[in-house]
Protein backbone atom coordinates (compact mmCIF):
# COMPACT_ATOMS: atom_id res chain seq x y z
CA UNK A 1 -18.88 50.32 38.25
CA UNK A 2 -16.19 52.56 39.78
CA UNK A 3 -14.41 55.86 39.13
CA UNK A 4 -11.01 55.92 40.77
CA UNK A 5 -10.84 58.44 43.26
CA UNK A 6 -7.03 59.27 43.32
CA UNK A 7 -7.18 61.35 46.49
CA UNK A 8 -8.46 58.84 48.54
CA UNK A 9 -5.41 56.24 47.87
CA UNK A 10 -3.77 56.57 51.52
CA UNK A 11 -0.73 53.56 50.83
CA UNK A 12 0.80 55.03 47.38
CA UNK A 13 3.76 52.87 45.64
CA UNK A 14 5.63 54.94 43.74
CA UNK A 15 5.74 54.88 40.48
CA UNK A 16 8.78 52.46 38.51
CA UNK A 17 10.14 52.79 35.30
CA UNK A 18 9.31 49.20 34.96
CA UNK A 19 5.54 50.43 35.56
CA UNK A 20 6.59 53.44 33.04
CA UNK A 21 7.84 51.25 30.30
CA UNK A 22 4.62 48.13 30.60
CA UNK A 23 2.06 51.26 29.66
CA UNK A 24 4.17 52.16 26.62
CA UNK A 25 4.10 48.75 25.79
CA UNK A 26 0.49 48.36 25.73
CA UNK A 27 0.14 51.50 23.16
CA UNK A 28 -0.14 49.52 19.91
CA UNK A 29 -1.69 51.81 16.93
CA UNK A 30 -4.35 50.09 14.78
CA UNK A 31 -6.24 52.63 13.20
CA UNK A 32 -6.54 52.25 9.27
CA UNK A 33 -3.47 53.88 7.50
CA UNK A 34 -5.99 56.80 5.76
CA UNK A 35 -6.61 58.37 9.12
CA UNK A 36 -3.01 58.13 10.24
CA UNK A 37 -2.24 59.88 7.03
CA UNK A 38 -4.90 62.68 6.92
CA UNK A 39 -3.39 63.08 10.11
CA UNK A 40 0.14 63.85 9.06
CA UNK A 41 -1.46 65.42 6.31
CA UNK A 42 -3.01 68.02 8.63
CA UNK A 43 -0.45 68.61 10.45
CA UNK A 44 1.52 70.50 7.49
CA UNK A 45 -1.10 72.84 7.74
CA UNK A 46 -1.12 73.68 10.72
CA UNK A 47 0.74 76.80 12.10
CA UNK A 48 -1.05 78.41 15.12
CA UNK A 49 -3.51 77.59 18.19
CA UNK A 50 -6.42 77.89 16.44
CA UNK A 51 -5.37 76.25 13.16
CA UNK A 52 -4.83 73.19 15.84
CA UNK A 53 -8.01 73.54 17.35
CA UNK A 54 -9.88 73.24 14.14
CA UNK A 55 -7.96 70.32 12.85
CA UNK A 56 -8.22 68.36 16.07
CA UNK A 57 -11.92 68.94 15.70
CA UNK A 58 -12.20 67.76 12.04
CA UNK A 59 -10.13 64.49 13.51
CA UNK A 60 -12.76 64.09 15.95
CA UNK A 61 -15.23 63.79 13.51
CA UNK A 62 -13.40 61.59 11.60
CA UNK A 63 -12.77 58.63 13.99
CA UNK A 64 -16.68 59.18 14.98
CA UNK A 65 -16.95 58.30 11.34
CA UNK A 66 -14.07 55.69 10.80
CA UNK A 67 -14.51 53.56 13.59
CA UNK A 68 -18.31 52.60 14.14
CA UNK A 69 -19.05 50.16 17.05
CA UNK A 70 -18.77 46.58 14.93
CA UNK A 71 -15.54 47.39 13.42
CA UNK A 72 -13.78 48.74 16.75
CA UNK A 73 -14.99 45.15 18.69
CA UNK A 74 -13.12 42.90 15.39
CA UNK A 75 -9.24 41.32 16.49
CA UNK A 76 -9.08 38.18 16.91
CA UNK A 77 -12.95 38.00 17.65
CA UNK A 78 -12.26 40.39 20.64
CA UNK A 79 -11.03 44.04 19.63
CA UNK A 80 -10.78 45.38 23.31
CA UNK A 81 -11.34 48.53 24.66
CA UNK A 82 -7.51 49.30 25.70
CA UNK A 83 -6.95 49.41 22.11
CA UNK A 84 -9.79 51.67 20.53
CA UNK A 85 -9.12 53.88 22.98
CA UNK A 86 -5.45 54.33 23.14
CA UNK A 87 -5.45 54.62 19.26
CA UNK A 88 -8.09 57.77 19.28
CA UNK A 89 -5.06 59.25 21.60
CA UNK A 90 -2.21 58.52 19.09
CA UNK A 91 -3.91 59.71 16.33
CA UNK A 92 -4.14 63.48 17.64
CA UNK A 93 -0.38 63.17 18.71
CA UNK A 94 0.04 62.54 15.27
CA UNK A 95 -0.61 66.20 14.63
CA UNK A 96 2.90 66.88 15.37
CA UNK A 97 4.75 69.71 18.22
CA UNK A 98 1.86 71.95 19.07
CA UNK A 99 0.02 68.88 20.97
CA UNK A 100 2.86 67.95 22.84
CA UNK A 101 2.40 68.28 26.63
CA UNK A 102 -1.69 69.73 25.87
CA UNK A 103 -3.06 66.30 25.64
CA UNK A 104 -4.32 64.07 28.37
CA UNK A 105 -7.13 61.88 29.82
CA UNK A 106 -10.15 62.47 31.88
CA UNK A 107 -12.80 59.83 32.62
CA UNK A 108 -16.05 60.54 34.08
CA UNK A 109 -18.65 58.82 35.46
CA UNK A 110 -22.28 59.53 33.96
CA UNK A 111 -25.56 57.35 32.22
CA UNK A 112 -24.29 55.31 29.74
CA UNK A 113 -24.90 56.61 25.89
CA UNK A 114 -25.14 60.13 27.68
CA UNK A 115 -28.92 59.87 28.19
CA UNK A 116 -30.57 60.57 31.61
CA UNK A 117 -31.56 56.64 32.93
CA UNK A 118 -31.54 57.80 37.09
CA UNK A 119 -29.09 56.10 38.90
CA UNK A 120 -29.52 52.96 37.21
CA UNK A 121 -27.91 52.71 33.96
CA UNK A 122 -24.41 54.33 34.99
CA UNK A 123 -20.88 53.89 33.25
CA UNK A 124 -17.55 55.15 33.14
CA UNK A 125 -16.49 57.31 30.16
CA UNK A 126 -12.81 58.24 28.56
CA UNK A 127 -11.84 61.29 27.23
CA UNK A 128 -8.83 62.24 25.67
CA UNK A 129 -8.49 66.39 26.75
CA UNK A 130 -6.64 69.53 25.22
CA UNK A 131 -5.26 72.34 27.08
CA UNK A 132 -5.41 75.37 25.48
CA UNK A 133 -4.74 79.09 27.32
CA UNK A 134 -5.56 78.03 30.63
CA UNK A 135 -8.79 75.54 29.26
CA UNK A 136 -9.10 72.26 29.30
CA UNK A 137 -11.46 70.99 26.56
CA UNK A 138 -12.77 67.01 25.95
CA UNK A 139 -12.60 65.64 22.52
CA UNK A 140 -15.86 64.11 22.37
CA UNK A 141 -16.30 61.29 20.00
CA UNK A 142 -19.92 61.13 20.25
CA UNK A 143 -20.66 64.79 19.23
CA UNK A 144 -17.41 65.20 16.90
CA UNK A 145 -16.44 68.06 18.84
CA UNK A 146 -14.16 69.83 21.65
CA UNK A 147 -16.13 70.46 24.51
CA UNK A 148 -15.40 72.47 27.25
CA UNK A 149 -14.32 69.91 29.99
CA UNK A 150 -16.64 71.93 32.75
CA UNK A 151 -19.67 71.81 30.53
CA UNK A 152 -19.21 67.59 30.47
CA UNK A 153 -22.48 66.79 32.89
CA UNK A 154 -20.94 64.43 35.66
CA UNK A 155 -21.40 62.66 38.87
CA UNK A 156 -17.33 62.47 39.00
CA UNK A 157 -14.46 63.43 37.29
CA UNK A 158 -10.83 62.22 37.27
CA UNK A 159 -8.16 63.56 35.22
CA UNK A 160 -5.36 60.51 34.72
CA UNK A 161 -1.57 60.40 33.37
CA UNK A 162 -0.80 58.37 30.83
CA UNK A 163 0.53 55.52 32.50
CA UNK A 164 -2.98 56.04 35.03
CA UNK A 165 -5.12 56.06 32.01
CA UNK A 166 -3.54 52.71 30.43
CA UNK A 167 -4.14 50.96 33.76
CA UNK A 168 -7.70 52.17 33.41
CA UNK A 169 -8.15 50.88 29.99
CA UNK A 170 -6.56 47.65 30.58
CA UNK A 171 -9.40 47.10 33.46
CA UNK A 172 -12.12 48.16 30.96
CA UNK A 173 -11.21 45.76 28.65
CA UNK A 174 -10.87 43.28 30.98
CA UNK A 175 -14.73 44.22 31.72
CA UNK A 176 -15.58 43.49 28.41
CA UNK A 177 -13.51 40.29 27.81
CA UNK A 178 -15.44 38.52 30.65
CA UNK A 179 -18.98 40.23 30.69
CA UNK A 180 -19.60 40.66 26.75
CA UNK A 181 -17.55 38.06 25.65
CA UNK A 182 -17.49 35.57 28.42
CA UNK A 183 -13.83 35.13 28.36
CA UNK A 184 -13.05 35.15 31.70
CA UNK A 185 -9.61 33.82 31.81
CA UNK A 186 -8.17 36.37 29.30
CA UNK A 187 -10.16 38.89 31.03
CA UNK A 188 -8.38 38.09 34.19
CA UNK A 189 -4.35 38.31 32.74
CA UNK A 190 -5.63 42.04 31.14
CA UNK A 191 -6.54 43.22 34.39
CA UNK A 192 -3.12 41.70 35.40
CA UNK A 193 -1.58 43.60 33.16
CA UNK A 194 -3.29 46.68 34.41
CA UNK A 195 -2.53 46.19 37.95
CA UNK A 196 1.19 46.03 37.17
CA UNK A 197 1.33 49.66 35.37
CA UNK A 198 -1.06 51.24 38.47
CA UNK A 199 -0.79 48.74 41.61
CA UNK A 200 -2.36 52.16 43.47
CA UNK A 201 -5.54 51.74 41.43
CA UNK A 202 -8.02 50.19 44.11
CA UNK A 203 -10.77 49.83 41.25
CA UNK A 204 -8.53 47.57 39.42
CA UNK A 205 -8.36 45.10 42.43
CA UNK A 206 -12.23 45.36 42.67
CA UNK A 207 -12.17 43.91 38.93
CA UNK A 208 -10.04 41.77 40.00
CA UNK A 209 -11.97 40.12 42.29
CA UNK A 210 -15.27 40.19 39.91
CA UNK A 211 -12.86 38.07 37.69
CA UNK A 212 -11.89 35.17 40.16
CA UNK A 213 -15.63 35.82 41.28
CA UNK A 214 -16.46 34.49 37.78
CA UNK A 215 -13.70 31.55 37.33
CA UNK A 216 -14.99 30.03 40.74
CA UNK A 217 -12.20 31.36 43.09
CA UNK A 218 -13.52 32.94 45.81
CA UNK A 219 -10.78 32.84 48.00
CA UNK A 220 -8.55 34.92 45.44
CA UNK A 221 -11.16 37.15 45.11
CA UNK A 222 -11.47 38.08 48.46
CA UNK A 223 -7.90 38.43 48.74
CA UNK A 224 -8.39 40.82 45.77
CA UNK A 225 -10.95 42.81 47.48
CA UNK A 226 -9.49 43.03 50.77
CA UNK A 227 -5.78 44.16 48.69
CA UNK A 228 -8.44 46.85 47.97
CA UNK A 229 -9.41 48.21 50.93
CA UNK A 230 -6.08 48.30 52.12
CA UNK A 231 -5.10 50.99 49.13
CA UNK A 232 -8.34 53.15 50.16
CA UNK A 233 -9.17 52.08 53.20
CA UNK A 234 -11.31 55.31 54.28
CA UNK A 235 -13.31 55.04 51.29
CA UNK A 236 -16.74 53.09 50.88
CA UNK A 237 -16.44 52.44 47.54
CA UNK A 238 -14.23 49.29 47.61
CA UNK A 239 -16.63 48.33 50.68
CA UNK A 240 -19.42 48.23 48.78
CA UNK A 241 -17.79 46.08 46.40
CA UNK A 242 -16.77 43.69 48.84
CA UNK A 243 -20.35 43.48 50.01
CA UNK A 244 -21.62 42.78 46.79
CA UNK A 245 -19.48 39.82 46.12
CA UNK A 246 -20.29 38.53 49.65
CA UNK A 247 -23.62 38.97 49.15
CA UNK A 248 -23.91 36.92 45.45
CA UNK A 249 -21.24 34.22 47.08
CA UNK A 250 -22.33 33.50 50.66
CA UNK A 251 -25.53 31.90 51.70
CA UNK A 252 -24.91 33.79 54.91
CA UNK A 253 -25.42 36.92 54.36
CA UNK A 254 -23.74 37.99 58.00
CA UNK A 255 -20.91 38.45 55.60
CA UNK A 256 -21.98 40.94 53.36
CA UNK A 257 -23.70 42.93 56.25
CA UNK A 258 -20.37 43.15 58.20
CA UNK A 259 -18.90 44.77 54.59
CA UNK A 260 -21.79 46.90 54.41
CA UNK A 261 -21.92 48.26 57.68
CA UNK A 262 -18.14 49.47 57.12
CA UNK A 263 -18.94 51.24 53.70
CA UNK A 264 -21.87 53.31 55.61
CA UNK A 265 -19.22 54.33 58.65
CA UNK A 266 -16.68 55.60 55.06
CA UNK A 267 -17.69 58.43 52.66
CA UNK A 268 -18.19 58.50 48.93
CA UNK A 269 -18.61 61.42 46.55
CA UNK A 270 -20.57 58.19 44.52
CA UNK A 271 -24.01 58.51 44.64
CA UNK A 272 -24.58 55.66 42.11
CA UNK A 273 -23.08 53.58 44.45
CA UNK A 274 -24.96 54.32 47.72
CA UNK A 275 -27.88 53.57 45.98
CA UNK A 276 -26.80 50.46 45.13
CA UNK A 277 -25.83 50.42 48.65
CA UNK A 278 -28.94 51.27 49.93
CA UNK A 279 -30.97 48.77 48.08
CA UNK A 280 -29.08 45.90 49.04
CA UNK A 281 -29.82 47.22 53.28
CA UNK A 282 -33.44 47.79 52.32
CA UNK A 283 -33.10 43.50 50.94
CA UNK A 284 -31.42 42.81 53.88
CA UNK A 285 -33.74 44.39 56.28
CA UNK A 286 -31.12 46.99 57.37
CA UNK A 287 -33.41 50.02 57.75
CA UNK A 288 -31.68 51.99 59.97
CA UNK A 289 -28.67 52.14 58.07
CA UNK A 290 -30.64 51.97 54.66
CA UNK A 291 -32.31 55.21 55.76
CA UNK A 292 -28.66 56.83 57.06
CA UNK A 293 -27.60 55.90 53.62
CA UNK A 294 -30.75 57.18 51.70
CA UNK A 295 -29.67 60.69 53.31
CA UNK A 296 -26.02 60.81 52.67
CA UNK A 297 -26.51 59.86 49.09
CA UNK A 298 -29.14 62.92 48.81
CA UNK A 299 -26.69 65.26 50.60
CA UNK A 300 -23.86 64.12 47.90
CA UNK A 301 -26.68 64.58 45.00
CA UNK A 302 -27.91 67.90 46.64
CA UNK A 303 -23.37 68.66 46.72
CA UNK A 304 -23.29 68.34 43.60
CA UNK A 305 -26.24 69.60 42.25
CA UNK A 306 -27.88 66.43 40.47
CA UNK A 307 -31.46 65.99 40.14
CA UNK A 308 -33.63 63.29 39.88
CA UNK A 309 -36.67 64.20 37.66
CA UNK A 310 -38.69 60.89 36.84
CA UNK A 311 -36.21 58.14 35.42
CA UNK A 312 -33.75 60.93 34.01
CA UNK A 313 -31.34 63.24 35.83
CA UNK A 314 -29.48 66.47 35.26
């Protein structure tokens, strides 16, 4: 799984209020009508900073509450992670003026269920954030609580727009359509959808390609892949991508080497990913570059500070 790196998009399309107007679209509220209300409720009460800060933790705790796992995964058989998402979002701005311009997103990439699993069991997580006096602070839904963004433990960060964020979502569901559901066709026109609000967003193409990967098109999804590279094309995440599906597709594996060898001449703040990286060299008999690639991904761990310690890290 990816995190977009923003800074290392190198052909940027502007942004179109047709792009603008297709993420507004997509922000359909489906919450139950008590929590919109307690919302507006609180929101008469509310009449400084920390009055807001309170309430906005109390709504925390109540869509931890409100929305448990079964019910949020219930439309239509499918209840998609665009929408639970983008409804924890409009719920806060239902808390009236003082949120206005203070809330965004910020996704980070760290073990799934926020329990140390090494670099295996890795996932990307959404955040909707609050800027207060200079802070920024995550609403975590997990722990019911506003967290200091800093204090979030993280092997990347990215801090998205609206319109960014929507994309993001879009592709997430899209993830969940075809690899929890199997439904790989509606999977594939939501990460469409996606790709029209945030054409920059490289990590949308890679899902892209996973998609026509799993309705039999390879040539589309190499064309998907290759689209891109050409948005980041000095960074070896979307490499690595591309190797993977040539190495799951192709009998040859000349392919995926050729991909490979270009992701370990790019750099990566990813270290989940070069050790996916370096296990496919180590299959392949690489061991040259599998050992080059052991020691960048320990000088991006040893960066950052992450540890290793048995099957956990910190």
């Amino acid at each position: 799984m990816l995190l977009l790196n923003k800074a290392a998009v190198k052909k940027r399309k502007p942004v179109t209020r047709e792009q603008i107007r297709l993420a507004r679209a997509e922000k359909l509220l489906h919450l139950p009508k008590k929590l919109r209300e307690k919302a507006r409720t609180m929101q008469r009460n509310i009449k400084t900073r920390e009055d807001l800060f309170g309430h906005m933790t109390q709504l925390a705790y109540e869509l931890d509450r409100m929305t448990p796992y079964d019910w949020t995964h219930k439309k239509e058989g499918v209840r998609t992670a665009t929408e639970t998402i983008l409804d924890k979002r409009a719920v806060f701005q239902n808390l009236g003026p003082l949120v206005k311009r203070r809330l965004g997103w910020l996704v980070t990439k760290n073990p799934k269920g926020y329990r140390g699993s090494g670099l295996d069991d890795i996932g990307v997580h959404p955040f909707v954030t609050y800027k207060d006096d200079g802070d920024l602070y995550a609403i975590d839904m997990c722990t019911s609580r506003l967290r200091k963004a800093e204090t979030i433990a993280s092997m990347g960060r990215t801090r998205m727009s609206d319109r960014e964020f929507t994309a993001f979502a879009l592709g997430l569901a899209g993830e969940d359509l075809s690899f929890t559901h199997k439904k790989h066709r509606q999977a594939l026109k939501t990460v469409k959808r996606g790709i029209k609000i945030n054409p920059n967003d490289y990590v949308l193409y890679c899902t892209l390609g996973e998609m026509h990967y799993q309705l039999g098109n390879d040539r589309a999804a190499e064309a998907a892949y290759r689209e891109a590279i050409r948005i980041a094309p000095d960074l070896a995440d979307p490499y690595i991508a591309w190797g993977n599906f040539r190495f799951y597709t192709y009998v040859d594996k000349t392919w995926a080497v050729q991909a490979y060898t270009q992701a370990t001449q790019r750099q990566t703040q990813d270290p989940h990913l070069l050790r996916q990286l370096e296990r496919k060299l180590y299959h392949l008999g690489l061991r040259s570059l599998h050992k080059r690639t052991k020691e960048k991904r320990q000088k991006v761990m040893d960066k950052k500070g992450i540890r290793i310690i048995g099957n956990c890290w910190t």
